[in-house]
PDB file of N, CA and C in Angstrom:
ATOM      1  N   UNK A   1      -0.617 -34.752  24.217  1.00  0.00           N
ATOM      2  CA  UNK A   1       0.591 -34.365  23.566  1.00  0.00           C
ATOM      3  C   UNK A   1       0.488 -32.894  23.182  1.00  0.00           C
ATOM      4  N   UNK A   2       1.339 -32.393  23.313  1.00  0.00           N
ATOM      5  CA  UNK A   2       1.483 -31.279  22.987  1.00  0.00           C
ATOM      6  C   UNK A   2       2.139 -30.489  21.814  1.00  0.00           C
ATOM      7  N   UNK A   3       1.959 -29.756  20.938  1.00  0.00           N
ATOM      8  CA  UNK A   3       2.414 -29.102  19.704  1.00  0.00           C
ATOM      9  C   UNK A   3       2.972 -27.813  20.136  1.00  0.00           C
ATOM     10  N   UNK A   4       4.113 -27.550  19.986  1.00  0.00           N
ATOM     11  CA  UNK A   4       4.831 -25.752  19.732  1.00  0.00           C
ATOM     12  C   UNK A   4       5.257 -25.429  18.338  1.00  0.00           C
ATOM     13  N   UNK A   5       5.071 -24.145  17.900  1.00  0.00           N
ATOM     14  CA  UNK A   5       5.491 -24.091  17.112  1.00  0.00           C
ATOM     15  C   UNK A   5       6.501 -22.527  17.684  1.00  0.00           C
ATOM     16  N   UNK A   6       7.856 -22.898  17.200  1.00  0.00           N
ATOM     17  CA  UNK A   6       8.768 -21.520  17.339  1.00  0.00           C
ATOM     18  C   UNK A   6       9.253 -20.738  15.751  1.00  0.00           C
ATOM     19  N   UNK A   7       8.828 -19.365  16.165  1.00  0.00           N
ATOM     20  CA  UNK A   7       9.693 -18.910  15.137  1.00  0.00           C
ATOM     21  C   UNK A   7      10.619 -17.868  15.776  1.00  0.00           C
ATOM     22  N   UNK A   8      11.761 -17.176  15.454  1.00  0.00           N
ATOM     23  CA  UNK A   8      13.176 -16.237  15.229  1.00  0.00           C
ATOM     24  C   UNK A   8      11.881 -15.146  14.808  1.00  0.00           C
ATOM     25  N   UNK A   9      11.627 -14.291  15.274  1.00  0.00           N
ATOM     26  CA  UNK A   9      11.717 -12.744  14.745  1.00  0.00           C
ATOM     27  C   UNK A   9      12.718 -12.207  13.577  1.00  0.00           C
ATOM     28  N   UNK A  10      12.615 -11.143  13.528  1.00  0.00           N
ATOM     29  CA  UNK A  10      13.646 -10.256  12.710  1.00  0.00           C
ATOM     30  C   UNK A  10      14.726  -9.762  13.537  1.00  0.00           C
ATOM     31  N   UNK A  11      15.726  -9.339  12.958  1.00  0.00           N
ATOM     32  CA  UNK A  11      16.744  -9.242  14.339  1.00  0.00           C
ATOM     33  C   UNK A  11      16.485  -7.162  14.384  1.00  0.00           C
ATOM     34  N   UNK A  12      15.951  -7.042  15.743  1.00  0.00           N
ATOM     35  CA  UNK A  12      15.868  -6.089  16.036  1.00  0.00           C
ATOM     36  C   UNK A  12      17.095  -5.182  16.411  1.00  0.00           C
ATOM     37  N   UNK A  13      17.546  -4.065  15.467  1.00  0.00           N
ATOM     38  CA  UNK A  13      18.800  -3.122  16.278  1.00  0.00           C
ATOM     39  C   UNK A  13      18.669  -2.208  17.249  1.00  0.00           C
ATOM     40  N   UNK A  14      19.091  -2.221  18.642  1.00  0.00           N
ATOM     41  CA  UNK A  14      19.241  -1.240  19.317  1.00  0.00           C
ATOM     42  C   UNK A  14      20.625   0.258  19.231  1.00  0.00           C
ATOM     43  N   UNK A  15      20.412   1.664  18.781  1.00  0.00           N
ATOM     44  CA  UNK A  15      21.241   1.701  19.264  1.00  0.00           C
ATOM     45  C   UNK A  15      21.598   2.592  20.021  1.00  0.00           C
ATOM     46  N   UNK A  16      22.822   2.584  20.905  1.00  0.00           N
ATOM     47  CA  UNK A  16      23.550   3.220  22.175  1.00  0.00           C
ATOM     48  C   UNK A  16      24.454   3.652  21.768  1.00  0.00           C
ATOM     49  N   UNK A  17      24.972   4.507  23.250  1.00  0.00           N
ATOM     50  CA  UNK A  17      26.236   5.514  22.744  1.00  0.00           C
ATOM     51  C   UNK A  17      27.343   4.189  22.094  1.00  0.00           C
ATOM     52  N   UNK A  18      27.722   3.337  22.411  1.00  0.00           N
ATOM     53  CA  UNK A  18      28.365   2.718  22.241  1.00  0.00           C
ATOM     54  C   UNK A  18      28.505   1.789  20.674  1.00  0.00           C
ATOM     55  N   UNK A  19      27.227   2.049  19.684  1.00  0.00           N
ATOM     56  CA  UNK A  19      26.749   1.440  18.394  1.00  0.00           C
ATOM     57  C   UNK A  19      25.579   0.545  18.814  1.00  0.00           C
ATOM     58  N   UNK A  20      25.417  -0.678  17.932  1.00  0.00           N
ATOM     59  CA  UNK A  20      24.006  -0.900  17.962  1.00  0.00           C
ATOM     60  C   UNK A  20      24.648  -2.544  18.395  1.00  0.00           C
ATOM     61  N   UNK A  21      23.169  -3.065  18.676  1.00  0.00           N
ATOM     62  CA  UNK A  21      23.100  -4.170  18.850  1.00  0.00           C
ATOM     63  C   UNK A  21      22.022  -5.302  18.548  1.00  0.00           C
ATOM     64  N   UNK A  22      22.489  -6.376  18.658  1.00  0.00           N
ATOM     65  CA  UNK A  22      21.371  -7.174  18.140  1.00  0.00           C
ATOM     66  C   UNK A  22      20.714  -7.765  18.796  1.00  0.00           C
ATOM     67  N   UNK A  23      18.981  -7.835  18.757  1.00  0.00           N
ATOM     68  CA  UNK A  23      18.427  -8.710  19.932  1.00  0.00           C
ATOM     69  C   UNK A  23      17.517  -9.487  19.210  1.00  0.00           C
ATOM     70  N   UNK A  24      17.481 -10.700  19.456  1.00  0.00           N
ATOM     71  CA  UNK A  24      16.359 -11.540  18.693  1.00  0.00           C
ATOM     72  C   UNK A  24      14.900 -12.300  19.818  1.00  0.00           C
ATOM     73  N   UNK A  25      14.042 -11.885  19.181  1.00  0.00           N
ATOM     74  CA  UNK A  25      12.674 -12.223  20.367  1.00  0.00           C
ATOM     75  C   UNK A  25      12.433 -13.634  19.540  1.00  0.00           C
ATOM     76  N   UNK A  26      11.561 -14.547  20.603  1.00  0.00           N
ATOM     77  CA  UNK A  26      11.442 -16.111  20.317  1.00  0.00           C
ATOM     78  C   UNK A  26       9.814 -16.250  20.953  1.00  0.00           C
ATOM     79  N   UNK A  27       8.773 -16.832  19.850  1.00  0.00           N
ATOM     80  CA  UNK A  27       7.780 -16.511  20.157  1.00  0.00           C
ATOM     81  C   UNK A  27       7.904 -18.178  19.873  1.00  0.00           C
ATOM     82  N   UNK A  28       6.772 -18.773  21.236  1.00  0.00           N
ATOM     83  CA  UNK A  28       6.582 -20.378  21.078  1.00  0.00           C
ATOM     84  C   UNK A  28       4.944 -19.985  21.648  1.00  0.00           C
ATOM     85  N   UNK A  29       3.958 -20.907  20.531  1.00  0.00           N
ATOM     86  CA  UNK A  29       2.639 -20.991  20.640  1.00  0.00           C
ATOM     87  C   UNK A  29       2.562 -22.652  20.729  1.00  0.00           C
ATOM     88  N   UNK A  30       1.846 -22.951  21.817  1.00  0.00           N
ATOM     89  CA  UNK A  30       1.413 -24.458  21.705  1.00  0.00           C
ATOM     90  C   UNK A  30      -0.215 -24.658  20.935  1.00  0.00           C
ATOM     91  N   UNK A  31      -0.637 -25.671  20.945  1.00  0.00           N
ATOM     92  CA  UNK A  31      -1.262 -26.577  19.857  1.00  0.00           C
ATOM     93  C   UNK A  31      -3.047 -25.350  20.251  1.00  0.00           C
ATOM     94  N   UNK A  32      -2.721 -25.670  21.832  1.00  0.00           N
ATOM     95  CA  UNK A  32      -4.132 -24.620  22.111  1.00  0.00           C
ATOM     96  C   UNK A  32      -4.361 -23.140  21.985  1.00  0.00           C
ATOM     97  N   UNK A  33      -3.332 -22.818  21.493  1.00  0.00           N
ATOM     98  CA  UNK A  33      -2.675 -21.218  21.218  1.00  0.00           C
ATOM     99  C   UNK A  33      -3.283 -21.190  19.672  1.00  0.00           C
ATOM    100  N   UNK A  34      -2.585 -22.088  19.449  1.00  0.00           N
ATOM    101  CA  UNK A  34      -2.698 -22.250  17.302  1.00  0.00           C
ATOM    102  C   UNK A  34      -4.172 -22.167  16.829  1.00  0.00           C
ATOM    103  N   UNK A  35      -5.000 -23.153  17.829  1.00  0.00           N
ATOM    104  CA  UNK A  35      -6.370 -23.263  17.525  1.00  0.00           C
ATOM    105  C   UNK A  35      -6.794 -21.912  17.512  1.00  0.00           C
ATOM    106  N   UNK A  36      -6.700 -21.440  18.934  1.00  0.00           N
ATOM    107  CA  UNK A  36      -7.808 -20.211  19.707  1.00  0.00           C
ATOM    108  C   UNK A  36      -7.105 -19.266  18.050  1.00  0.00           C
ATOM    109  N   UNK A  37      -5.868 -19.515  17.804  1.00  0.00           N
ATOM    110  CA  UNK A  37      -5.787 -17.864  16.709  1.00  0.00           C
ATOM    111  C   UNK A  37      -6.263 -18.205  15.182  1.00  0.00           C
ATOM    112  N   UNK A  38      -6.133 -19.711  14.953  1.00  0.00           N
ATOM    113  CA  UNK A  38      -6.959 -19.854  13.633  1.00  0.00           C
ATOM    114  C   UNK A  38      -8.424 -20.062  13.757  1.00  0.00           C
ATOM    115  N   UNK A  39      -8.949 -19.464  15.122  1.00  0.00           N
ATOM    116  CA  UNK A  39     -10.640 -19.309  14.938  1.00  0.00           C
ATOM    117  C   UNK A  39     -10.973 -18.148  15.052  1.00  0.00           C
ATOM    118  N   UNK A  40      -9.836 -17.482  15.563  1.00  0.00           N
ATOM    119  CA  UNK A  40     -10.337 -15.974  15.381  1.00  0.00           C
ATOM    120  C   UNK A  40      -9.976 -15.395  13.703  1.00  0.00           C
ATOM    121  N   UNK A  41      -9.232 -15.752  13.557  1.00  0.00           N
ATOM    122  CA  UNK A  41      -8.880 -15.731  11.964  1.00  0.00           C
ATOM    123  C   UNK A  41     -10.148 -15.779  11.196  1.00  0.00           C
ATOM    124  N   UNK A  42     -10.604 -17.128  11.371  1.00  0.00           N
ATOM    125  CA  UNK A  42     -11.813 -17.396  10.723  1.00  0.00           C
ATOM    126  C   UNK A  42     -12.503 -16.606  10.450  1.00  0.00           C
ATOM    127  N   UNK A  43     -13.222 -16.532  11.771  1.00  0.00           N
ATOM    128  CA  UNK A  43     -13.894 -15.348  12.302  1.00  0.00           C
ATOM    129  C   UNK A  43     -13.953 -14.099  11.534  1.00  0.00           C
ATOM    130  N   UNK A  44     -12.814 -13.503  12.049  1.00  0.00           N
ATOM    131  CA  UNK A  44     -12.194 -12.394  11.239  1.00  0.00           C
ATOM    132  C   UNK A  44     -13.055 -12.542   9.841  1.00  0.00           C
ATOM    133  N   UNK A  45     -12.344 -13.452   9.036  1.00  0.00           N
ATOM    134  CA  UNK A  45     -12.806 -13.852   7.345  1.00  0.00           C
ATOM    135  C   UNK A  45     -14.374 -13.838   7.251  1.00  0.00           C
ATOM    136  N   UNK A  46     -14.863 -14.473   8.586  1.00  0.00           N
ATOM    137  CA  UNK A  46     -16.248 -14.427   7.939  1.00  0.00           C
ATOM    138  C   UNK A  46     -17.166 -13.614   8.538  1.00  0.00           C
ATOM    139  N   UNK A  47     -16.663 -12.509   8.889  1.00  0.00           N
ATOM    140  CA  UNK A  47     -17.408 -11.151   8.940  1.00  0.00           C
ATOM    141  C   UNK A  47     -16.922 -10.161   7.967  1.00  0.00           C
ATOM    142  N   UNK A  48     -15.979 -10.168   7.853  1.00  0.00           N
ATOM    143  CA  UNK A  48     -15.537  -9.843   6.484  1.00  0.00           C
ATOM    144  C   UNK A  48     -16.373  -9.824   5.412  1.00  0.00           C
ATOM    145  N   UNK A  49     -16.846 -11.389   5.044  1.00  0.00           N
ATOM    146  CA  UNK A  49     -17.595 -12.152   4.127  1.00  0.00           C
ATOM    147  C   UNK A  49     -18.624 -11.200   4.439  1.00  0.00           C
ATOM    148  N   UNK A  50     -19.649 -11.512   5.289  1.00  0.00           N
ATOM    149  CA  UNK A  50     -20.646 -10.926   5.327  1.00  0.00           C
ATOM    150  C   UNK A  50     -20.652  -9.771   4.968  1.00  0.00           C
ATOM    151  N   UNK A  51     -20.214  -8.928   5.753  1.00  0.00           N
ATOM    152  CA  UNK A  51     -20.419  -7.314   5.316  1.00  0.00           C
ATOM    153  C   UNK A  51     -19.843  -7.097   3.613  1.00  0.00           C
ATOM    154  N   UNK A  52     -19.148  -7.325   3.259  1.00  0.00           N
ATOM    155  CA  UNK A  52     -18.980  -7.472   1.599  1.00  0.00           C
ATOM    156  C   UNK A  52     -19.588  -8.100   0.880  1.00  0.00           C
ATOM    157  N   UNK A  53     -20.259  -9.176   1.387  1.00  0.00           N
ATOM    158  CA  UNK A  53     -21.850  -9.558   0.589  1.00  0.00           C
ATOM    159  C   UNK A  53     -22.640  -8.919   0.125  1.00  0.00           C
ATOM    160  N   UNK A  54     -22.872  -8.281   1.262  1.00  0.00           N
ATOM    161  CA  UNK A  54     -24.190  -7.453   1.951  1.00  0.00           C
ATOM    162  C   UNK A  54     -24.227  -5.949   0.983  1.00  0.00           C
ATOM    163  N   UNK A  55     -22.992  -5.664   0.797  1.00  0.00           N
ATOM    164  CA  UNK A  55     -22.546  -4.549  -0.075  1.00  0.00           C
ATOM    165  C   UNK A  55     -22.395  -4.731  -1.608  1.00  0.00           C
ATOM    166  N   UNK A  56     -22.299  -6.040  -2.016  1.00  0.00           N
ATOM    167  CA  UNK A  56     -22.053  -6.130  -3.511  1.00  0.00           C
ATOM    168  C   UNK A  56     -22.171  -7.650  -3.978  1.00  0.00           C
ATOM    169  N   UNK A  57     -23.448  -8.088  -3.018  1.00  0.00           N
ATOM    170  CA  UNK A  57     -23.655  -9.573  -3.640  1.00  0.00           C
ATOM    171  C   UNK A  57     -24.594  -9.088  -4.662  1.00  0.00           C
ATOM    172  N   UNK A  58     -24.635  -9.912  -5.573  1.00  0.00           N
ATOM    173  CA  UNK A  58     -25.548  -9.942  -6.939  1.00  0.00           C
ATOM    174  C   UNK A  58     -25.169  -8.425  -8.197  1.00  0.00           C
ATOM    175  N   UNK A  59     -23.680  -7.992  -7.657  1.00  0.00           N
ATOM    176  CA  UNK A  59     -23.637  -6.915  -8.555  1.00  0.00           C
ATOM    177  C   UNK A  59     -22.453  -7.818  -9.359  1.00  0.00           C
ATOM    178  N   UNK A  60     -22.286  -6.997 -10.896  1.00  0.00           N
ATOM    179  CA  UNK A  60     -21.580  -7.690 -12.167  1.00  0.00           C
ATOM    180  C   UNK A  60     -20.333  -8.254 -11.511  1.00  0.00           C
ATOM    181  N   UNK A  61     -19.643  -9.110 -11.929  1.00  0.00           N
ATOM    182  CA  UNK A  61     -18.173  -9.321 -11.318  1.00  0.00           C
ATOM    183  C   UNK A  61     -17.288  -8.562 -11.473  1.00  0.00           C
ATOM    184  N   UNK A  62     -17.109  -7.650 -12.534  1.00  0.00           N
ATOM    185  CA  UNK A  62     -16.252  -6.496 -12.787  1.00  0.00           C
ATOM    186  C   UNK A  62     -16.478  -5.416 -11.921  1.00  0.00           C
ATOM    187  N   UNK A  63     -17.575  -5.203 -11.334  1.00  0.00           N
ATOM    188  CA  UNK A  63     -17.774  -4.283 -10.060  1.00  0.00           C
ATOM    189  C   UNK A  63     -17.493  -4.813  -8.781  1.00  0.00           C
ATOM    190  N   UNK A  64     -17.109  -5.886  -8.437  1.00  0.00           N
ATOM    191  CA  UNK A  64     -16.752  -6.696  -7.697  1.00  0.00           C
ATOM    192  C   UNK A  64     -15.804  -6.260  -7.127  1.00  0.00           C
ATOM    193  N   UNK A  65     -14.278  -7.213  -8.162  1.00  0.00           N
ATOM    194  CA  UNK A  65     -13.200  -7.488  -8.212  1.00  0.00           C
ATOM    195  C   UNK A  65     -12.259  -6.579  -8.011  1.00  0.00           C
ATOM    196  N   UNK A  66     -12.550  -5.098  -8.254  1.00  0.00           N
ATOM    197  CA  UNK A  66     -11.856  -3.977  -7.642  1.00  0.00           C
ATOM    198  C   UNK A  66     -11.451  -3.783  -6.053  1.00  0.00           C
ATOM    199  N   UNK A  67     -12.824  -4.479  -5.291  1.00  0.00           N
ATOM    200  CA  UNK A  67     -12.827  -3.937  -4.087  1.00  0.00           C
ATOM    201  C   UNK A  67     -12.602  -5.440  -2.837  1.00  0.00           C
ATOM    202  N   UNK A  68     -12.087  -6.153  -4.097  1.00  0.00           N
ATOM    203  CA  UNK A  68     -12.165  -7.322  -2.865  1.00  0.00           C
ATOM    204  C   UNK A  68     -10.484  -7.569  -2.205  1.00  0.00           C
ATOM    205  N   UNK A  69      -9.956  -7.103  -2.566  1.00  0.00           N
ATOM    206  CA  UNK A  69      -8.272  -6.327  -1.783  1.00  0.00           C
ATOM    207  C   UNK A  69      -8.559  -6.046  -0.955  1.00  0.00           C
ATOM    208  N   UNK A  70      -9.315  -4.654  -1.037  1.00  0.00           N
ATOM    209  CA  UNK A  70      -9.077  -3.796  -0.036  1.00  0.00           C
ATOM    210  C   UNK A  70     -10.005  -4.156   1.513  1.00  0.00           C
ATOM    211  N   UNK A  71     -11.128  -4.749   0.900  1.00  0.00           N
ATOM    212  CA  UNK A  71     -12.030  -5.449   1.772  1.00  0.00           C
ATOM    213  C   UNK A  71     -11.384  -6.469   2.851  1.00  0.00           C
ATOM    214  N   UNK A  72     -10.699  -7.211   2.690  1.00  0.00           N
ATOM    215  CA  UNK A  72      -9.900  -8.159   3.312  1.00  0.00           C
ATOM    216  C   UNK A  72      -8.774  -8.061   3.913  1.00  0.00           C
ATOM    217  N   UNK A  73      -7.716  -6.514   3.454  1.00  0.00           N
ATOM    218  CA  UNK A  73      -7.275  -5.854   3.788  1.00  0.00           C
ATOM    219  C   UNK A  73      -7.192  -5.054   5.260  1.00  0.00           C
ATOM    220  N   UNK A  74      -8.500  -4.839   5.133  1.00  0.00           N
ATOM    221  CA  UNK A  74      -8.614  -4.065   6.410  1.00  0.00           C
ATOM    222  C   UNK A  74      -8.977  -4.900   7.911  1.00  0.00           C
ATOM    223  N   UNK A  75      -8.944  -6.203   7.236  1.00  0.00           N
ATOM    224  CA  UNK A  75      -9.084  -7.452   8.607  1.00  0.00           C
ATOM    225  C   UNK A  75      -7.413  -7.791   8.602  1.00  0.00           C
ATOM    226  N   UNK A  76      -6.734  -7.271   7.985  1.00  0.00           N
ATOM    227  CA  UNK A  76      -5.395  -7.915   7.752  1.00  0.00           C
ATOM    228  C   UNK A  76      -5.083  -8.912   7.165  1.00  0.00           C
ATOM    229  N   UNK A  77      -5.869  -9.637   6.033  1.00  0.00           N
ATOM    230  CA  UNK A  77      -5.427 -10.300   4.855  1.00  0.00           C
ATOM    231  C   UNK A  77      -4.833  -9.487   3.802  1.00  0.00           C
ATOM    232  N   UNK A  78      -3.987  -9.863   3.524  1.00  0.00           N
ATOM    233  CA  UNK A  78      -3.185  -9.271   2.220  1.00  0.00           C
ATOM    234  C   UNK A  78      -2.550 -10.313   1.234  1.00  0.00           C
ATOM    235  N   UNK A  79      -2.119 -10.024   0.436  1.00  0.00           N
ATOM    236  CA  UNK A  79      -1.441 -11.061  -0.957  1.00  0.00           C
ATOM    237  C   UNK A  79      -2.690 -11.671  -1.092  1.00  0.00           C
ATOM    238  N   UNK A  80      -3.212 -11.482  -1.183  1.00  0.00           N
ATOM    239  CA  UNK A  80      -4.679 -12.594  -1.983  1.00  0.00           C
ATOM    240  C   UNK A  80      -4.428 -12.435  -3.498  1.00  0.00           C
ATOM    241  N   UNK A  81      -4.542 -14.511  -3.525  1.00  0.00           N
ATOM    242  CA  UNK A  81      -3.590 -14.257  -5.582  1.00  0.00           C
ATOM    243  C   UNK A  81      -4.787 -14.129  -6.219  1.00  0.00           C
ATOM    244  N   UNK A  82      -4.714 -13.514  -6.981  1.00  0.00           N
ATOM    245  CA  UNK A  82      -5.556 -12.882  -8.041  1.00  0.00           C
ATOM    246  C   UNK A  82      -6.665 -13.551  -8.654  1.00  0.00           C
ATOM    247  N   UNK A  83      -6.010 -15.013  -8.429  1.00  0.00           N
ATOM    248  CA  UNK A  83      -7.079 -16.024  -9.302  1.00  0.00           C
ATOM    249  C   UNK A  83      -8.045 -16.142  -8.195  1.00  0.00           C
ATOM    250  N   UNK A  84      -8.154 -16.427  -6.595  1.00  0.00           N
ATOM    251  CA  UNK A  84      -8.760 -16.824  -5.979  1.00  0.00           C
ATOM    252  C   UNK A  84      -9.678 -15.144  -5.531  1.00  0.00           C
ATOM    253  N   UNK A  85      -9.260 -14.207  -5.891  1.00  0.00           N
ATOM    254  CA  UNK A  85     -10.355 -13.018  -5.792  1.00  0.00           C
ATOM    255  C   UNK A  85     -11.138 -12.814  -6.755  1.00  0.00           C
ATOM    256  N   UNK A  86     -10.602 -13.236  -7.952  1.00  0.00           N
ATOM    257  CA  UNK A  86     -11.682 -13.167  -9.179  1.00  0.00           C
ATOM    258  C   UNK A  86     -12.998 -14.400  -9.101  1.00  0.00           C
ATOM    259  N   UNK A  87     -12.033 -15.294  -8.422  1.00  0.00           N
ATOM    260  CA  UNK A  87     -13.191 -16.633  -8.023  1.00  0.00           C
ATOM    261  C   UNK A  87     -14.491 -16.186  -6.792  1.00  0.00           C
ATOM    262  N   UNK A  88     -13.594 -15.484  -5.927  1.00  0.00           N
ATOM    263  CA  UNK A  88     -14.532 -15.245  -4.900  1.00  0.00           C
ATOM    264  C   UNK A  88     -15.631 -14.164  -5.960  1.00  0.00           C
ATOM    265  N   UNK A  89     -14.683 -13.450  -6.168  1.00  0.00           N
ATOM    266  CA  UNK A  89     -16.014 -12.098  -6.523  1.00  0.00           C
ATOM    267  C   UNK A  89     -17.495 -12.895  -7.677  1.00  0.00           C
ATOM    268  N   UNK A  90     -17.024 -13.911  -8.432  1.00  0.00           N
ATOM    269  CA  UNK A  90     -17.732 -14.309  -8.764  1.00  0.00           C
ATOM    270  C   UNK A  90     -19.067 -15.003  -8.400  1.00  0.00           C
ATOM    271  N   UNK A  91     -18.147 -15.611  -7.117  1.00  0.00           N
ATOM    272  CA  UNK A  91     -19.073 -16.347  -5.684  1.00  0.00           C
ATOM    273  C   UNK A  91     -20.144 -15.520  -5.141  1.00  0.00           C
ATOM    274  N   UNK A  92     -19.602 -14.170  -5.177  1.00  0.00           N
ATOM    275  CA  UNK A  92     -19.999 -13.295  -4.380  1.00  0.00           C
ATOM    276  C   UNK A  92     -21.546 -12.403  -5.292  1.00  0.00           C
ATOM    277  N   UNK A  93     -21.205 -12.657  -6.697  1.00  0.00           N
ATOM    278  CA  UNK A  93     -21.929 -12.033  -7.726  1.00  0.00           C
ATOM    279  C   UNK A  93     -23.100 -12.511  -7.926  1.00  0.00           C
ATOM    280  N   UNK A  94     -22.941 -14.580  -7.625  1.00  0.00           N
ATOM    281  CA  UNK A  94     -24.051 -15.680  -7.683  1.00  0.00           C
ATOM    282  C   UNK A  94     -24.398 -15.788  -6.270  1.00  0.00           C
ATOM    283  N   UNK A  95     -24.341 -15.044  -5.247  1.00  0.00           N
ATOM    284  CA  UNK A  95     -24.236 -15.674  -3.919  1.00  0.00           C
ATOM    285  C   UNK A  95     -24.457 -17.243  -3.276  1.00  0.00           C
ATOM    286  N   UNK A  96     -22.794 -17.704  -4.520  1.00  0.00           N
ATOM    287  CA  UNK A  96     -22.421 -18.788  -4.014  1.00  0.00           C
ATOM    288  C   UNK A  96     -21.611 -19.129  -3.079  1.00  0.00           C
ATOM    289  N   UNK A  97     -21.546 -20.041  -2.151  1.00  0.00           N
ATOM    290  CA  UNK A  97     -20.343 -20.168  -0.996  1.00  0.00           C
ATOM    291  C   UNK A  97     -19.388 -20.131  -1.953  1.00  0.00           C
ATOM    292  N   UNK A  98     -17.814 -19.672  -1.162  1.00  0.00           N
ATOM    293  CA  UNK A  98     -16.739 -19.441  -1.310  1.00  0.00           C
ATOM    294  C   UNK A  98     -15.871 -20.230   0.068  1.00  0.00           C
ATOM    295  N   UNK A  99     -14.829 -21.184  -0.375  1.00  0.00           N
ATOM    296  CA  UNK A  99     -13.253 -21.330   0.758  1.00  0.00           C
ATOM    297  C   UNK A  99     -12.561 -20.886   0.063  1.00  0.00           C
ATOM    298  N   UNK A 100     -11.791 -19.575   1.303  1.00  0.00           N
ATOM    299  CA  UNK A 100     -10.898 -19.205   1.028  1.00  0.00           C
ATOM    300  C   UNK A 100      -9.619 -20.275   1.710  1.00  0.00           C
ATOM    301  N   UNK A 101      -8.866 -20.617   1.101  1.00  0.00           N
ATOM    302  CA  UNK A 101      -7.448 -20.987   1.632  1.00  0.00           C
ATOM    303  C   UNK A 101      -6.561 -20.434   1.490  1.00  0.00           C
ATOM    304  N   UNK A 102      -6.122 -19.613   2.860  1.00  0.00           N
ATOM    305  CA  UNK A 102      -4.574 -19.207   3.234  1.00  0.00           C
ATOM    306  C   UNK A 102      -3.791 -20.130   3.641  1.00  0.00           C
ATOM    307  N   UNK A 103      -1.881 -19.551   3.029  1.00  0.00           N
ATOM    308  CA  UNK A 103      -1.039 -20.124   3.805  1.00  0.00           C
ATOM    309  C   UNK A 103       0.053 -19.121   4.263  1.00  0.00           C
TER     310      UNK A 103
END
């Protein structure tokens, strides 16, 4: 069996001598698509992990918690809620495991 998932884009404007127009792109990923990109995701996260360990495991949590935005950031996680970075950095302070859950 097979799984797709579709989403609508944003509606993109073109415009011409004539004014603009609207074009909408339609992206469909099936079930083996979804996997292969939530393991690179992973992935992504847990090299991430590592190298920010490696840089500030066992330091205070207040030296932490500044830099764990921007850290995750640059893999292309963003909105990380506040409670679950103060949790990690703490994780990160005891070098205890951490799940992160995105949605």
């Amino acid at each position: 069996m097979s799984v797709a998932a579709s989403t609508m884009g944003p509606p993109c404007v073109a415009l011409g001598e004539e004014g603009a127009t609207v074009a909408r792109v339609r992206t469909t990923i099936n079930q083996a698509g979804m996997l292969r990109m939530q393991r690179q995701i992973a992935s992504r996260i847990q090299q991430a992990d590592m190298r920010f360990r490696e840089e500030w495991g066992g330091q205070p949590v207040e030296a932490i918690t500044p830099h764990v935005r921007d850290a995750f950031a640059r893999i292309g996680v963003e909105n990380l809620p506040s409670a679950a970075i103060g949790d990690y950095a703490a994780a990160v302070s005891k070098a205890e495991p951490f799940e992160w859950r995105l949605s």
